[in-house]
N, C-alpha and C. Protein backbone atom coordinates (compact mmCIF):
# COMPACT_ATOMS: atom_id res chain seq x y z
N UNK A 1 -4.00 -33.17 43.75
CA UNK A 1 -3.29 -33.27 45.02
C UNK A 1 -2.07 -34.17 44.84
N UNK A 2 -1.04 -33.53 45.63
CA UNK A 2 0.35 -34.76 45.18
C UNK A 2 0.05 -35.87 46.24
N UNK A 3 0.82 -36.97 45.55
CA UNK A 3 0.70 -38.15 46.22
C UNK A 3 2.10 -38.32 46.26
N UNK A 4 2.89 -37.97 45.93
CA UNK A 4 4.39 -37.43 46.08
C UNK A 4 5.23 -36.17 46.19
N UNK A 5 5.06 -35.41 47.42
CA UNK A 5 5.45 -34.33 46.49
C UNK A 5 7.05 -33.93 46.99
N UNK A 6 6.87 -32.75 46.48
CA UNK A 6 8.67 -32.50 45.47
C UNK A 6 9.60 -32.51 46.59
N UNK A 7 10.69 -33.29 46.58
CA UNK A 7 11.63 -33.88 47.53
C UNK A 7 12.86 -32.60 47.76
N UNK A 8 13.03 -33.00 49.19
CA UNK A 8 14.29 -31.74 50.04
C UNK A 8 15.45 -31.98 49.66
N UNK A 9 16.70 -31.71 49.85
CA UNK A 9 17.92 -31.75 49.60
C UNK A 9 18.43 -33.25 50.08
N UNK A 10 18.09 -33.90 51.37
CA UNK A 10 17.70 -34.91 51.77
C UNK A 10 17.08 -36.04 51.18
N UNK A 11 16.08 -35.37 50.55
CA UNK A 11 15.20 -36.22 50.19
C UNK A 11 15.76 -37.05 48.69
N UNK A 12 16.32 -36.00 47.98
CA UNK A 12 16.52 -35.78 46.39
C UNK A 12 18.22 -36.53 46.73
N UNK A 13 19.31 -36.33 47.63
CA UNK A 13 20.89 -35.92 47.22
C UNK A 13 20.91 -34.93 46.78
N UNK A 14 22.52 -34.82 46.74
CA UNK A 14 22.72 -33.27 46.31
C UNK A 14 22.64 -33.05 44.86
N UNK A 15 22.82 -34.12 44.16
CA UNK A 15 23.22 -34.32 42.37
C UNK A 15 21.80 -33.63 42.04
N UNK A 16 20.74 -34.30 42.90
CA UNK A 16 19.34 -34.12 41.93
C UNK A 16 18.94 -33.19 42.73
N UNK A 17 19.07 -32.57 43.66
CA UNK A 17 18.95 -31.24 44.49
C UNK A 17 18.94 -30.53 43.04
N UNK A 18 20.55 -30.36 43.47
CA UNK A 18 20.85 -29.59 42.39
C UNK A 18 20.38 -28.98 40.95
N UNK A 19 20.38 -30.00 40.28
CA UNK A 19 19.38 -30.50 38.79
C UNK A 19 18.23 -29.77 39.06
N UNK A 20 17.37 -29.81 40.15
CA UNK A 20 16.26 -29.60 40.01
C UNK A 20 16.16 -27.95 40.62
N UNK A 21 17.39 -27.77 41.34
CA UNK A 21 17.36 -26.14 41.03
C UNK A 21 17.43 -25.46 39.86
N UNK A 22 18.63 -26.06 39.24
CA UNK A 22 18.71 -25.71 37.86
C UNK A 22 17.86 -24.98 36.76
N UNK A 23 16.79 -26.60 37.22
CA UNK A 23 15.42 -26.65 36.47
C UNK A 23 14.46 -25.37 36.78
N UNK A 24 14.49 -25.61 38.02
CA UNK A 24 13.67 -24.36 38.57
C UNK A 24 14.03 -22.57 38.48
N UNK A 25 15.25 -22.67 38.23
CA UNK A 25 15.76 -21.39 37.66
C UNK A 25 15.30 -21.02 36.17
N UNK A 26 15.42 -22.44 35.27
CA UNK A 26 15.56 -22.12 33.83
C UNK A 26 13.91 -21.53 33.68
N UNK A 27 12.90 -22.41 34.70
CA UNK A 27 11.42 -21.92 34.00
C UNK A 27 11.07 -20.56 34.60
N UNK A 28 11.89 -20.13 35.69
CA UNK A 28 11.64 -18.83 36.47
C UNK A 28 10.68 -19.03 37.59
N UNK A 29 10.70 -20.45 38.37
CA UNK A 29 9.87 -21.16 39.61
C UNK A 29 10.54 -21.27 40.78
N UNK A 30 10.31 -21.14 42.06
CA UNK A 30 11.03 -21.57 42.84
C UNK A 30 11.50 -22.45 43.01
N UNK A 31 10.69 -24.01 42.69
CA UNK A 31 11.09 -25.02 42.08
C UNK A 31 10.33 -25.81 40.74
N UNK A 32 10.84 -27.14 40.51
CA UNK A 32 10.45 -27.60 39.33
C UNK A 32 9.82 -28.86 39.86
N UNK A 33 8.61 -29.18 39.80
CA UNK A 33 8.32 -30.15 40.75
C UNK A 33 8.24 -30.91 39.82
N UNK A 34 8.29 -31.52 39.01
CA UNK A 34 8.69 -32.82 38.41
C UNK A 34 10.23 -33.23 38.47
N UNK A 35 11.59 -32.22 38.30
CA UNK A 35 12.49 -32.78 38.73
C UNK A 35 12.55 -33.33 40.50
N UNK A 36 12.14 -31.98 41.02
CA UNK A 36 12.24 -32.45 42.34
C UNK A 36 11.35 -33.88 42.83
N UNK A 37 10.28 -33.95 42.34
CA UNK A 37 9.33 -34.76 42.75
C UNK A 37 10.00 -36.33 42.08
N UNK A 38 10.87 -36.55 40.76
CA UNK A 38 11.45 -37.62 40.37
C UNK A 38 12.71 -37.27 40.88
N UNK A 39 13.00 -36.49 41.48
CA UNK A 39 14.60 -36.79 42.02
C UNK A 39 14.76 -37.51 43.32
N UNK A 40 13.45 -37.77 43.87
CA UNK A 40 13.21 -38.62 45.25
C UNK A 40 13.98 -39.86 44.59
N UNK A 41 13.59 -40.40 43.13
CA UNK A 41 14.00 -41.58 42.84
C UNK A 41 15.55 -42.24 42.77
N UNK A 42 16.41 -40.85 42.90
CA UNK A 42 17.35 -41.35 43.26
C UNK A 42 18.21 -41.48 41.64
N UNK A 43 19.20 -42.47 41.91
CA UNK A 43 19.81 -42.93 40.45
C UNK A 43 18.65 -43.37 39.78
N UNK A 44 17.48 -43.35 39.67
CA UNK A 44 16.57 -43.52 38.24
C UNK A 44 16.16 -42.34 38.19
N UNK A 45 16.27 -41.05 38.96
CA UNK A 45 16.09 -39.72 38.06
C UNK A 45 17.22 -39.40 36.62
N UNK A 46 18.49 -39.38 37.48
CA UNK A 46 19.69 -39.29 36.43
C UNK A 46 19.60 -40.37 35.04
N UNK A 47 19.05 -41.35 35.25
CA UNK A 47 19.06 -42.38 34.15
C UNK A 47 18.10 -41.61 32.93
N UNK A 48 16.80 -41.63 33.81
CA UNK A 48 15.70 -41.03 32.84
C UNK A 48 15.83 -39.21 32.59
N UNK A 49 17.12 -38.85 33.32
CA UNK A 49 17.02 -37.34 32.63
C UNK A 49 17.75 -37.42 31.28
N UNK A 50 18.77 -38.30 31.53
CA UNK A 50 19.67 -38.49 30.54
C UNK A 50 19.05 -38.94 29.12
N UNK A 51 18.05 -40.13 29.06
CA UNK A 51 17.17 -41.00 28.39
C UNK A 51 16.67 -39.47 27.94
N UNK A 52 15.90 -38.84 28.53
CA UNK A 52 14.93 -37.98 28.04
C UNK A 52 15.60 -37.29 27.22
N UNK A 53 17.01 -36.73 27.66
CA UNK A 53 17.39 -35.43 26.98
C UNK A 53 17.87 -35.94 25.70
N UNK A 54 18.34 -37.08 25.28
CA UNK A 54 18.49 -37.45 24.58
C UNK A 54 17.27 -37.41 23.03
N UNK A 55 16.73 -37.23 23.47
CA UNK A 55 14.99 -37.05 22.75
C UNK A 55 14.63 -35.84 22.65
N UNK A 56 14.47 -34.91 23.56
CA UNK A 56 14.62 -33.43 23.68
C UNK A 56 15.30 -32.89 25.04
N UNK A 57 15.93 -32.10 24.18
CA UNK A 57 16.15 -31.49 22.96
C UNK A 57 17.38 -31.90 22.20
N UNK A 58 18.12 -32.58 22.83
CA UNK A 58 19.28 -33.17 21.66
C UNK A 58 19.01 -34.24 20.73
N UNK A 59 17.82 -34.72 20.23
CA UNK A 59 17.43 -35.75 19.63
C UNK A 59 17.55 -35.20 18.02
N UNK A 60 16.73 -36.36 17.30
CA UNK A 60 17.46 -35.79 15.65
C UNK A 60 16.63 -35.42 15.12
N UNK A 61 14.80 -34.84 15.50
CA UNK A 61 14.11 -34.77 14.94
C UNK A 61 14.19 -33.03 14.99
N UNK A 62 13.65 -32.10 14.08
CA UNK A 62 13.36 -30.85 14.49
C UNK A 62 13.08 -30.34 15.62
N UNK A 63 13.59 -29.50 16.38
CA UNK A 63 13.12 -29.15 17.38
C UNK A 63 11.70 -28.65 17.80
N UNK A 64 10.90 -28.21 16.47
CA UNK A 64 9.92 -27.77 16.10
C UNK A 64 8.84 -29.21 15.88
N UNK A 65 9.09 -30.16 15.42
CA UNK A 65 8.86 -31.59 15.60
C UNK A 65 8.20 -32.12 16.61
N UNK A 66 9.65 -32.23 17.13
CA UNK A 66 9.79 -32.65 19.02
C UNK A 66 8.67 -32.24 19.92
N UNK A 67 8.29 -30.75 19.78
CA UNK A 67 7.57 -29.96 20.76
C UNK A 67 6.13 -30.33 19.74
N UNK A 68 5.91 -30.42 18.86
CA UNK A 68 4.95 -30.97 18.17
C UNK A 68 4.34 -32.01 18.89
N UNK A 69 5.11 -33.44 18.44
CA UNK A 69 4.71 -34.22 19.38
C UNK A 69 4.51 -34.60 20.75
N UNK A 70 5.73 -33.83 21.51
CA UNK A 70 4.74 -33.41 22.73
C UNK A 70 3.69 -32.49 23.33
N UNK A 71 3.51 -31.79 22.84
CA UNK A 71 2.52 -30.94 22.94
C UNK A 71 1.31 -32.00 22.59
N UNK A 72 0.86 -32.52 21.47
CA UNK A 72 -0.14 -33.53 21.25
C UNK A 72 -0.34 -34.67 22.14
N UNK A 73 0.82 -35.07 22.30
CA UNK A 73 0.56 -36.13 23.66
C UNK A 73 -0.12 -35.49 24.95
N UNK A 74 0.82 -34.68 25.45
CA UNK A 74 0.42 -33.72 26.55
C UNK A 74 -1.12 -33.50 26.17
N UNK A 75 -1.71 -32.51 25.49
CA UNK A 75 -2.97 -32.59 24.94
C UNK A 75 -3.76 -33.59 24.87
N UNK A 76 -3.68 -35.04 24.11
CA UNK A 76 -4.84 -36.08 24.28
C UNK A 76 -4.69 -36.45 25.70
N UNK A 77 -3.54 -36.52 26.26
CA UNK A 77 -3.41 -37.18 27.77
C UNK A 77 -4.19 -36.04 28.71
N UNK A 78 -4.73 -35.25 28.25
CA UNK A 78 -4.80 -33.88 29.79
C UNK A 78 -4.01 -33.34 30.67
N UNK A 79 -2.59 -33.62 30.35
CA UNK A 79 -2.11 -33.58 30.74
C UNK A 79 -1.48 -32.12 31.23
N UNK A 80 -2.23 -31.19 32.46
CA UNK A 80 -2.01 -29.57 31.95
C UNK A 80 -0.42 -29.22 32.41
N UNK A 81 0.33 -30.06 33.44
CA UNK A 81 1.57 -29.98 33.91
C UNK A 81 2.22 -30.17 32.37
N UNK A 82 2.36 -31.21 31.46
CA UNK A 82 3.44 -31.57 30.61
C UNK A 82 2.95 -30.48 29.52
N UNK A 83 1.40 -30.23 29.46
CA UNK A 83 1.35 -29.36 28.00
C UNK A 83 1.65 -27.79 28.39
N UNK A 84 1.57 -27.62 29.74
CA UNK A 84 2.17 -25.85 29.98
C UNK A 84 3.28 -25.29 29.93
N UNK A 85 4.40 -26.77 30.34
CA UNK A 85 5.57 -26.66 30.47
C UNK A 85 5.93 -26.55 28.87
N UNK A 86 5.33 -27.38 27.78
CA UNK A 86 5.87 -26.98 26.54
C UNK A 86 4.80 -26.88 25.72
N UNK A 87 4.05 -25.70 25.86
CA UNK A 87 3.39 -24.61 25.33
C UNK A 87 4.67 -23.39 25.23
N UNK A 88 5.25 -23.33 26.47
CA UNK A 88 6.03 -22.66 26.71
C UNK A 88 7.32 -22.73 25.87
N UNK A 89 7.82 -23.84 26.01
CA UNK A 89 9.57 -24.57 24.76
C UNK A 89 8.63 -24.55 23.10
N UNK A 90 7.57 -24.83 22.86
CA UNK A 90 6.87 -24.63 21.75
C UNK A 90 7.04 -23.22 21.60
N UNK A 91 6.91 -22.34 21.89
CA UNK A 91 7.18 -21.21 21.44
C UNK A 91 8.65 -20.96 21.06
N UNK A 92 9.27 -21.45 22.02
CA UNK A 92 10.61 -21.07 21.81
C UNK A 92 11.30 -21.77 20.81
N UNK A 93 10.18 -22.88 20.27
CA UNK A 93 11.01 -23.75 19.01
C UNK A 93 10.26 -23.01 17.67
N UNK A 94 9.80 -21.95 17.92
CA UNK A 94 9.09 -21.45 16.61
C UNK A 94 7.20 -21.86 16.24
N UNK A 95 6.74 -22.38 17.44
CA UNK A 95 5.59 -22.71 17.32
C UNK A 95 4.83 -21.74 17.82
N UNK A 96 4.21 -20.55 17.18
CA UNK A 96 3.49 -19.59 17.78
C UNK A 96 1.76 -19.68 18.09
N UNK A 97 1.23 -19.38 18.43
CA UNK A 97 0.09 -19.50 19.36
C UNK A 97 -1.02 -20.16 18.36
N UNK A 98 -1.33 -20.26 17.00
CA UNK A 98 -2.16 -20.28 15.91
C UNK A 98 -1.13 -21.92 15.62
N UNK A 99 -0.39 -22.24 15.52
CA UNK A 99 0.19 -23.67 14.96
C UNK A 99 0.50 -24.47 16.41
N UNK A 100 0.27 -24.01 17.83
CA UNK A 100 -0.21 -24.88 19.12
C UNK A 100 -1.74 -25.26 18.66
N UNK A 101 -2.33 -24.11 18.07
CA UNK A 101 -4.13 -24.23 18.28
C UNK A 101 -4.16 -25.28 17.43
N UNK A 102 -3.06 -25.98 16.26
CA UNK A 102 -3.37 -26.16 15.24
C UNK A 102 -2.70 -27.87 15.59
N UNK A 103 -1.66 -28.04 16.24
CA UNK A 103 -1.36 -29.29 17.07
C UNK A 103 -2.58 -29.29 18.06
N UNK A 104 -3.20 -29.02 18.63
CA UNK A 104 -4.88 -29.34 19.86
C UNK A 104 -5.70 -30.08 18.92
N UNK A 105 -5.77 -29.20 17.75
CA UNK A 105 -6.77 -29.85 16.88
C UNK A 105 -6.59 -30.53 16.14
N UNK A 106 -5.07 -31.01 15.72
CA UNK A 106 -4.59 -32.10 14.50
C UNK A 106 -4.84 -31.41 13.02
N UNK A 107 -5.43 -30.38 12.81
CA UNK A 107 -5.86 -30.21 11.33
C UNK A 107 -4.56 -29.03 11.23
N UNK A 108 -4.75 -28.91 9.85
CA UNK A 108 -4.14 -27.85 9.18
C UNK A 108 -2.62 -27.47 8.99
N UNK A 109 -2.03 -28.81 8.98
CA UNK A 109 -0.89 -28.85 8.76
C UNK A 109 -0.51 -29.45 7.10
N UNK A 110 1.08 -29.31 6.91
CA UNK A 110 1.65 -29.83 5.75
C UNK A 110 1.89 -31.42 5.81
N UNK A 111 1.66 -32.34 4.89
CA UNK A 111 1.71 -33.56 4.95
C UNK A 111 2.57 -34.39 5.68
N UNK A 112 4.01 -33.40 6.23
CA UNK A 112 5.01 -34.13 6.97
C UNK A 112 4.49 -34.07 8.16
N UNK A 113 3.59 -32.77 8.40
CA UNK A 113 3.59 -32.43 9.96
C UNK A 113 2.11 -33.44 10.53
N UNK A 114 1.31 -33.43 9.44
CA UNK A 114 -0.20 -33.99 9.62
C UNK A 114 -0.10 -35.49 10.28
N UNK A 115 0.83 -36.23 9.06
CA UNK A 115 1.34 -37.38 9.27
C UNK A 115 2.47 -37.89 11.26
N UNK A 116 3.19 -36.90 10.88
CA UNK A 116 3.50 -37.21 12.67
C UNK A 116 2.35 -36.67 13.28
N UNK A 117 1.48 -35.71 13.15
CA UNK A 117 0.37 -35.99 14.33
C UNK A 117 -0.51 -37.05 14.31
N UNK A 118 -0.79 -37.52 13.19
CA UNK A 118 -1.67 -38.73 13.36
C UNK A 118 -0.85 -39.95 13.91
N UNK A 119 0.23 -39.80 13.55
CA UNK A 119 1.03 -40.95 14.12
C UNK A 119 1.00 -40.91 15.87
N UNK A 120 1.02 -39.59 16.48
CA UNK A 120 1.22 -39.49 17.59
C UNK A 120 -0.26 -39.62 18.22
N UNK A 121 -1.15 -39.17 17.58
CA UNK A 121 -2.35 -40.10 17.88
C UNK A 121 -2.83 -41.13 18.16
N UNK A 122 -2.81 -41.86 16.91
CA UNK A 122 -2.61 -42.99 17.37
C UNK A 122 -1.89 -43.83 18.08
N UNK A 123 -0.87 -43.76 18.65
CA UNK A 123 0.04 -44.31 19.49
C UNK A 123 -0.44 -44.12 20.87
N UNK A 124 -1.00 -42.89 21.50
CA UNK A 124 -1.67 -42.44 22.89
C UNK A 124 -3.19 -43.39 22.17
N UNK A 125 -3.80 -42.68 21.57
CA UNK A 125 -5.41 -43.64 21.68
C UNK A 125 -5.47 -45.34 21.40
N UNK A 126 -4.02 -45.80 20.47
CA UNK A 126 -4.63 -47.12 20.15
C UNK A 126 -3.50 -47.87 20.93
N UNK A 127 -2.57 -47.48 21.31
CA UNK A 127 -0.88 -47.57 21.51
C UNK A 127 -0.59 -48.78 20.13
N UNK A 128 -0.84 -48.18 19.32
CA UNK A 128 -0.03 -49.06 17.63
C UNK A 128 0.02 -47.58 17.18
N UNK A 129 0.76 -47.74 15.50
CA UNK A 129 0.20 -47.00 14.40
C UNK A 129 -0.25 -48.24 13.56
N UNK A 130 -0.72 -47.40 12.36
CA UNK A 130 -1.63 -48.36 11.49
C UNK A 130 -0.35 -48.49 10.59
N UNK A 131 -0.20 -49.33 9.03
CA UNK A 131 0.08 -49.48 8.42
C UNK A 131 0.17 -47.71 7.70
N UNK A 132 -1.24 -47.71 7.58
CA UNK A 132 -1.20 -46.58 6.31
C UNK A 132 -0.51 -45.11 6.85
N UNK A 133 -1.09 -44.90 7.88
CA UNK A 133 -0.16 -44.21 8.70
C UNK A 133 1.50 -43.79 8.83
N UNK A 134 1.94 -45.30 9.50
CA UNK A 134 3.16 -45.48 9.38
C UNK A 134 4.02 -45.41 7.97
N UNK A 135 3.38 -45.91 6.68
CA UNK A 135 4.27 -45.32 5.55
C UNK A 135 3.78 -44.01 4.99
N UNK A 136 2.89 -42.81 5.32
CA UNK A 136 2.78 -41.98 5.23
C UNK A 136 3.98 -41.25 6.01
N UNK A 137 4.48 -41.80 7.28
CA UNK A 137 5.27 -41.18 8.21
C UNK A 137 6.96 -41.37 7.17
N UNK A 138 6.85 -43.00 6.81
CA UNK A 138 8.29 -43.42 6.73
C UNK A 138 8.12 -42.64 5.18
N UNK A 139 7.65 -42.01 4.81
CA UNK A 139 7.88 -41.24 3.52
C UNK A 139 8.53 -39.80 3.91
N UNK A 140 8.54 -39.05 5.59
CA UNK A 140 9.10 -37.95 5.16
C UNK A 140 10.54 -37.92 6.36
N UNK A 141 10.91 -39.44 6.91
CA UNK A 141 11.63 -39.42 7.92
C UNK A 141 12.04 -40.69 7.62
N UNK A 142 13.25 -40.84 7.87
CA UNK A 142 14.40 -41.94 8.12
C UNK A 142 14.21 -42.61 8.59
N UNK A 143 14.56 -44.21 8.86
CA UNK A 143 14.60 -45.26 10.16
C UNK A 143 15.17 -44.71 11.29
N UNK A 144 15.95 -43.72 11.43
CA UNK A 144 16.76 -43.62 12.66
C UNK A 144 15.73 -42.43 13.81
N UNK A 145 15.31 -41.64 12.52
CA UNK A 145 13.74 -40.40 12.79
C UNK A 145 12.44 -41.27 13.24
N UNK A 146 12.36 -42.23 12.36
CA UNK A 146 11.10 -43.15 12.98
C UNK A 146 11.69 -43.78 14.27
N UNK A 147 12.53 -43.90 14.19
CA UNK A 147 12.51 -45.31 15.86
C UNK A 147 12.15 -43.94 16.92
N UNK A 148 13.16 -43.05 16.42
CA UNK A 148 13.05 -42.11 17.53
C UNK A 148 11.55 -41.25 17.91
N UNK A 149 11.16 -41.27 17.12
CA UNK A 149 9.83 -40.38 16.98
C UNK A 149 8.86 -41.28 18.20
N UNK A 150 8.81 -42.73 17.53
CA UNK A 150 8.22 -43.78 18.36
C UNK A 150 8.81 -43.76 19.79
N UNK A 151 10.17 -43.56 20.22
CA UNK A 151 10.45 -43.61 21.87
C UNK A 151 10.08 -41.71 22.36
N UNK A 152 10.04 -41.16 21.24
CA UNK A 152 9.50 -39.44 22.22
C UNK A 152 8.11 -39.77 22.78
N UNK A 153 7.17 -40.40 21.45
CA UNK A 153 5.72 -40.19 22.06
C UNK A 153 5.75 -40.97 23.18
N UNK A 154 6.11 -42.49 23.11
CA UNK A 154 5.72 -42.94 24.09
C UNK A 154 6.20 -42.58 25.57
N UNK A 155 7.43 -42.08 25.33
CA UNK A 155 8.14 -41.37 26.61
C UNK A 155 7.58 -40.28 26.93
N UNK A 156 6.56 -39.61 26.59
CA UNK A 156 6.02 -38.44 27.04
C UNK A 156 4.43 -38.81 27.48
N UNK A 157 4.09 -39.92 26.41
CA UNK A 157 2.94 -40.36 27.32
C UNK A 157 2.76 -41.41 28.10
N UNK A 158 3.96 -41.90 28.58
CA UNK A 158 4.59 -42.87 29.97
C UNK A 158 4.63 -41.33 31.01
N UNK A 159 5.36 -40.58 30.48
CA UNK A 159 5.88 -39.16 31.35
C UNK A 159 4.54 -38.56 31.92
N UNK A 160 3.25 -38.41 31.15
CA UNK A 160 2.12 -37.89 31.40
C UNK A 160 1.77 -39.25 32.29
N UNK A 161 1.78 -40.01 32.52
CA UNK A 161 1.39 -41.18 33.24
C UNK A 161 1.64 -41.07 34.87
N UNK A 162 2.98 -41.13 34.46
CA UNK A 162 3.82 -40.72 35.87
C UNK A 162 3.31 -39.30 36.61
N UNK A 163 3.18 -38.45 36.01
CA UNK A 163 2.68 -37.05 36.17
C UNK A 163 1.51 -36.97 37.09
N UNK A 164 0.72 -37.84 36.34
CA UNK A 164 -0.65 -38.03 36.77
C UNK A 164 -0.98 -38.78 38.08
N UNK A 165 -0.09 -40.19 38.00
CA UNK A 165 -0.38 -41.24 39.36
C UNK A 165 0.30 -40.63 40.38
N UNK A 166 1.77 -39.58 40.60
CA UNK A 166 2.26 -39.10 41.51
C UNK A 166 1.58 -38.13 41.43
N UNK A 167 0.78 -37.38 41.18
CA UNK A 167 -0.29 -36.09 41.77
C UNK A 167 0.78 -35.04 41.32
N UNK A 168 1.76 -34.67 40.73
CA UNK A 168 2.80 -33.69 40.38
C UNK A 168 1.81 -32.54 40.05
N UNK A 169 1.80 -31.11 40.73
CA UNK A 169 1.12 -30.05 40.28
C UNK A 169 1.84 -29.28 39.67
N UNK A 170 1.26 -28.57 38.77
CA UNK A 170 1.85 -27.15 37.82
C UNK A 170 2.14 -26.35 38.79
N UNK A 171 3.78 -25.59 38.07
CA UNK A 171 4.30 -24.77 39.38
C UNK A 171 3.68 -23.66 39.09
N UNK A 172 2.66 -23.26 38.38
CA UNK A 172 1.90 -21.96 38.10
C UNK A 172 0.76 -22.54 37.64
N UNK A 173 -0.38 -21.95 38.75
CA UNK A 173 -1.91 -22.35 38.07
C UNK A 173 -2.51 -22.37 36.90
């Protein structure tokens, strides 16, 4: 049940009105109730759309990556709003239905990919990584790939947070 739910033209301004039509066009919804529902916030929607997009999809990690690690967050969190929405961009980054099954379950990946899921694991279950972990990670990614990797997960499982305490529902059951 929302405990916020998705804000009017009024409610939002017109900037994040807008935006969140946008949004709601691109997934094929009438609306997008997470823009609409954070566009109540006003100038901290625009801050954190900007923040976000910066991460995905214009960020420096693979796009195939990106949806990796969120998808896993989304997943340990329960999150069924953040993991439907990119189940969906997972496909479209080349992640087909057998390598989603394969981010749910953490197994059966190549050492670069295994390593960011455990990393992204641990970060939602322990909020650290371990040592051994972390130079397993800094062996197939950069300092500039690691910092960033570290602000996607946690921004998606802050994002699943938010999701959750404002009651935000999936715009398709």
């Amino acid at each position: 049940m929302a405990r916020v739910t998705p804000g009017s033209l009024g409610q939002q301004g017109p900037v994040n009105f807008l935006i969140s039509r946008i949004g709601a066009r691109v997934i094929g919804a009438p609306d997008m109730h997470l823009f609409s529902t954070l566009g109540r916030g006003r100038r901290l929607f625009l801050g954190w759309l900007g923040y976000s997009a910066l991460l995905m999809p214009f960020g420096s990690l693979r796009r195939s990556e990106s949806e990796t690690v969120i998808i896993r967050v989304a997943h340990l969190r329960g999150s069924a709003y953040e993991l439907g929405h990119h189940r969906r961009i997972g496909a479209r980054a080349g992640l087909d239905a057998a390598k989603q099954d394969a981010i749910l379950s953490g197994t059966g990946w190549d050492a670069r990919s295994a390593a960011l899921l455990r990393a992204t694991t641990e970060i939602v279950e322990a909020r650290a990584v371990t040592d051994e972990t972390w130079s397993e990670l800094a062996g197939h990614f950069d300092e500039r790939r690691l910092v960033e990797f570290v602000m996607l997960a946690t921004q998606y499982d802050g994002l699943a947070t938010a999701i959750d305490t404002l009651g935000i529902v999936p715009e398709r059951p």
